[in-house]
Protein backbone atom coordinates (compact mmCIF):
# COMPACT_ATOMS: atom_id res chain seq x y z
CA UNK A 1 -1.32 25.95 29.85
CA UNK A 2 -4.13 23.88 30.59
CA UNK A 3 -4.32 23.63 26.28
CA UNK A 4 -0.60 22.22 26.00
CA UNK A 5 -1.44 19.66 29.11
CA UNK A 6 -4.29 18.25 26.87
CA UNK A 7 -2.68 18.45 23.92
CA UNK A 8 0.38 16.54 25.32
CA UNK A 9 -2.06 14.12 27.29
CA UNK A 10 -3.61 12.99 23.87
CA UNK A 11 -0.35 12.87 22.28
CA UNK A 12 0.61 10.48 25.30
CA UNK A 13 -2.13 8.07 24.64
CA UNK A 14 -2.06 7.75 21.10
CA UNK A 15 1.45 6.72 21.48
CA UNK A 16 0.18 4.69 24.33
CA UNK A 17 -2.78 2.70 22.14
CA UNK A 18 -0.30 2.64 18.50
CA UNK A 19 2.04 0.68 20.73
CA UNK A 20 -0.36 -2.01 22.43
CA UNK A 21 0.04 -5.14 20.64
CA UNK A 22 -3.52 -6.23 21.66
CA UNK A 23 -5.04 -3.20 20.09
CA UNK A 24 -8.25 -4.22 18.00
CA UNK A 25 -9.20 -1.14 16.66
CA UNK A 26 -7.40 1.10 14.25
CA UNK A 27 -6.39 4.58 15.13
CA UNK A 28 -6.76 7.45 13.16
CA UNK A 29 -6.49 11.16 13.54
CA UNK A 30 -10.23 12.45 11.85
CA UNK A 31 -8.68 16.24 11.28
CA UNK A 32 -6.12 14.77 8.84
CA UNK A 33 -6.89 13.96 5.04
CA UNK A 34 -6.31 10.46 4.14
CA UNK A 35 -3.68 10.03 2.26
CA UNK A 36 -5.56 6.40 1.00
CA UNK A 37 -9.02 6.99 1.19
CA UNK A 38 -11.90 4.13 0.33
CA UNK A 39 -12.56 5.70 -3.07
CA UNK A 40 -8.70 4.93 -4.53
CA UNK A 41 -8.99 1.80 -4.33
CA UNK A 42 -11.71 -0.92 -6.63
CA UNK A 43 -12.26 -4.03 -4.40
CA UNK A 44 -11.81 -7.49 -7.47
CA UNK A 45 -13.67 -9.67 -5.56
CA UNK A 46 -11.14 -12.04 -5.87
CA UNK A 47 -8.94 -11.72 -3.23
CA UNK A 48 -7.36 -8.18 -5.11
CA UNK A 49 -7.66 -4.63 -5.19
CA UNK A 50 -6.73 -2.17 -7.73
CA UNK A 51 -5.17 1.00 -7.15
CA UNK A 52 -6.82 3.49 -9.38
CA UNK A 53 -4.24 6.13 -8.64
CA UNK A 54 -1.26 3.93 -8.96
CA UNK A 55 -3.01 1.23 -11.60
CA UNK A 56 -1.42 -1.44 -9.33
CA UNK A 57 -3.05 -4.80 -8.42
CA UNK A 58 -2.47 -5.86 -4.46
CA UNK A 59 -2.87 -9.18 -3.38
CA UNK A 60 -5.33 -7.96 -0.04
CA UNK A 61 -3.57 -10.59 2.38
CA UNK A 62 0.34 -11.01 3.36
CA UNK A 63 1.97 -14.28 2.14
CA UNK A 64 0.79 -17.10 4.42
CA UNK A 65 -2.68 -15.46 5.08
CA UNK A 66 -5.51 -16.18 2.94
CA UNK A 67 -8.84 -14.41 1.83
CA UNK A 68 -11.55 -14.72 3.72
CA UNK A 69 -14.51 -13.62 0.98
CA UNK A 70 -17.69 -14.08 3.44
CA UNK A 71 -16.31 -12.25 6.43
CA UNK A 72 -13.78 -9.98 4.58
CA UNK A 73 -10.55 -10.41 6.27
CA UNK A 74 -7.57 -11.89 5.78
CA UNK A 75 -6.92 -15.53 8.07
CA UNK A 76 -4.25 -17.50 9.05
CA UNK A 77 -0.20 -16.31 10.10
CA UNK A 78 1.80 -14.19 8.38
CA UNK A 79 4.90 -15.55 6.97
CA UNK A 80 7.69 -14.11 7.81
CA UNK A 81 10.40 -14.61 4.79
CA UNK A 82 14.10 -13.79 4.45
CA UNK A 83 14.63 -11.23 1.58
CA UNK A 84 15.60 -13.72 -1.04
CA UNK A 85 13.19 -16.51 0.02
CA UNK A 86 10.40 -14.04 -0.48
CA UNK A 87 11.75 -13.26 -3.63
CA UNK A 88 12.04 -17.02 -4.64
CA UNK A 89 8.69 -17.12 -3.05
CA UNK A 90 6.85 -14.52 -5.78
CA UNK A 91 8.64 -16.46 -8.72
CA UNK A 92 7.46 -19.80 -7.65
CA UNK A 93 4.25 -18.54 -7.76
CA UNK A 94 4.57 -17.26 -11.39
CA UNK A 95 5.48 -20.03 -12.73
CA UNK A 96 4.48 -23.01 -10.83
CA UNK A 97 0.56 -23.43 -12.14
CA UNK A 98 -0.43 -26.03 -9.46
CA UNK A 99 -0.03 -22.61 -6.55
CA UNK A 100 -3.14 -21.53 -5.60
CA UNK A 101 -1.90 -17.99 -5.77
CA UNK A 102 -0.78 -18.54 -8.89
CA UNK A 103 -3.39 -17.30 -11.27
CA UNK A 104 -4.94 -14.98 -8.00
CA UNK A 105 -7.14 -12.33 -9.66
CA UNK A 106 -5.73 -13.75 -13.35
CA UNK A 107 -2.66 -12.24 -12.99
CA UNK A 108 0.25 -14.35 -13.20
CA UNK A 109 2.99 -11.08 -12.45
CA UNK A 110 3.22 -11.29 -8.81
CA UNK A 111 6.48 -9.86 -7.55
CA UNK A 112 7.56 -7.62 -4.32
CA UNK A 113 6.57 -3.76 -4.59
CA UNK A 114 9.71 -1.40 -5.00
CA UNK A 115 9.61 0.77 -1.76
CA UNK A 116 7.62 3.66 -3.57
CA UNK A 117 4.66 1.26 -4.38
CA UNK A 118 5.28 -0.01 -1.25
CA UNK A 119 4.43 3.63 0.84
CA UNK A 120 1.71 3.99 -1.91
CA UNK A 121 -0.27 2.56 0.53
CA UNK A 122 0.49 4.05 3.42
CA UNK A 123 -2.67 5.83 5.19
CA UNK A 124 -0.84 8.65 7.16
CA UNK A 125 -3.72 9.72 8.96
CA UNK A 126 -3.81 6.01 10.57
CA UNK A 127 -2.28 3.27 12.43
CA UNK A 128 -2.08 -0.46 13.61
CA UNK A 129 -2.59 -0.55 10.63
CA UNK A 130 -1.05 2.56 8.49
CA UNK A 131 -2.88 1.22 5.34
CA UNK A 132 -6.66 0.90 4.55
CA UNK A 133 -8.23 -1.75 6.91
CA UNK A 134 -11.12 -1.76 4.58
CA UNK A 135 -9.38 -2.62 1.70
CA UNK A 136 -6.28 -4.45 3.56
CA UNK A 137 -7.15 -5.98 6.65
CA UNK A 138 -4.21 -7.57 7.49
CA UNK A 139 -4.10 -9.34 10.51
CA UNK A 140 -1.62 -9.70 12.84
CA UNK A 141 0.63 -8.33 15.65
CA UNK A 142 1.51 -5.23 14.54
CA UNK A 143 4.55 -5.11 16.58
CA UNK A 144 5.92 -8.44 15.11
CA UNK A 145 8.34 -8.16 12.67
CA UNK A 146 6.45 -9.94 10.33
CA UNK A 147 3.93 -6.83 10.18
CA UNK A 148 6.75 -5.18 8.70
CA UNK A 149 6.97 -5.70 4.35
CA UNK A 150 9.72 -6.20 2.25
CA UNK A 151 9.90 -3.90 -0.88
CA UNK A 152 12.40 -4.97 -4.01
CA UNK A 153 14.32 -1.78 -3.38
CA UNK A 154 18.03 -2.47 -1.75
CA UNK A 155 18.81 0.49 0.59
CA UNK A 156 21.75 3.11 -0.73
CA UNK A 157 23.71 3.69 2.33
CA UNK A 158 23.67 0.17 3.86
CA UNK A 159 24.90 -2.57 1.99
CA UNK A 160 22.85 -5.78 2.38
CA UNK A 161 19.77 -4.10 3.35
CA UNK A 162 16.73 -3.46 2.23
CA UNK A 163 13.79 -0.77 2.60
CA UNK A 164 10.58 -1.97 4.29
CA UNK A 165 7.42 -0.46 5.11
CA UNK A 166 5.99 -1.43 8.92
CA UNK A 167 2.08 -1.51 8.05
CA UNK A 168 1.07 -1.33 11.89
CA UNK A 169 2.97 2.18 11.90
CA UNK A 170 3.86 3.17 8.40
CA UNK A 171 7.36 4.00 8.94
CA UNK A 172 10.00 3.22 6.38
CA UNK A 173 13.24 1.66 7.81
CA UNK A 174 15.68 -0.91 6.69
CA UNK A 175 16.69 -4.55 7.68
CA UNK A 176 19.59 -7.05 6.42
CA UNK A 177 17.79 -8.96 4.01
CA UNK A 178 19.72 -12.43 5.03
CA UNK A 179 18.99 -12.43 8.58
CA UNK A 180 15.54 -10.81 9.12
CA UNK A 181 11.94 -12.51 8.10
CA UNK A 182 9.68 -10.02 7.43
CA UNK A 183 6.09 -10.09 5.88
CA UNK A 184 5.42 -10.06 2.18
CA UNK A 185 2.75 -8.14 -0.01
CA UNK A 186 2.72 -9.29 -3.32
CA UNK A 187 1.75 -6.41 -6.71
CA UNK A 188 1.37 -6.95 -10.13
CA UNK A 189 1.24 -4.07 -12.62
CA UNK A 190 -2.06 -3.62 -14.16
């Protein structure tokens, strides 16, 4: 008895703390494997990682946010897109060479992840955030909808939506891509 009390007590509170907006700290459960662990990923010091399992190049920092090289972290808002815009958004940077993000780690093949890049990154043994913090320390509320990330990949069973990936809980869900901003994380293949 006393066993299930405890076990249902620290169930309790790590619902509790994976829901508090104000949470500083990540939470993760230490008897699980990660699922994205430090040594997947090769920091470019340029405001990228590479995925050595996937070969895919992340911008670290979600659209509107910007690298922060001396204190490694990513500053300023998120901003939150429609699905299109954010679309737009990743060709504009392609081919306009006066963006700043436009050569970012001398790639010039930015687009949205489709949604199984997207849970590529997903730490499952973590959240707020559900990714690597050391390798994607996104900043933000991560119960604002902006925390949430667009993938490329329409949904199947509901027309006019399309799959996301929350990074403050890792859950996969979908949204109507004309009436929802959500965050963006931009990939490039390799």
């Amino acid at each position: 008895m006393k066993k299930t009390v405890t076990s249902t007590l620290i169930t309790a509170l790590f619902a509790l703390m994976t829901t508090n907006a104000m949470a500083t700290s990540q939470e993760c459960d230490l008897n699980l494997t990660k699922s994205a662990p430090d040594v997947r990923f090769k920091d470019n010091n340029d405001g990228t990682v590479t995925d050595l399992r996937t070969d895919l190049v992340w911008r670290r920092c979600a659209l509107g946010q910007t690298w922060n090289k001396t204190n490694n972290v990513c500053e300023g808002k998120v901003t939150g897109m429609y699905w299109q815009a954010a679309l737009q958004r990743a060709e504009i940077i392609n081919n306009d060479v006066s963006d700043p993000l436009h050569q970012l780690g001398g790639r010039q093949e930015w687009r949205l992840p489709n949604i199984k890049e997207l849970q590529s990154l997903r730490e499952s043994s973590c959240v707020s955030p559900a990714v690597n913090k050391r390798f994607f320390p996104l900043n933000f509320d991560y119960l604002s909808l902006e925390s949430t990330a667009w993938s490329s990949t329409p949904s199947y069973s509901n027309k006019g939506n399309i799959l996301t990936v929350g990074m403050g809980d890792g859950l996969t869900t979908t949204f109507d891509a004309s009436s929802t901003k959500l965050g963006v994380l931009l990939v490039s293949s390799k």
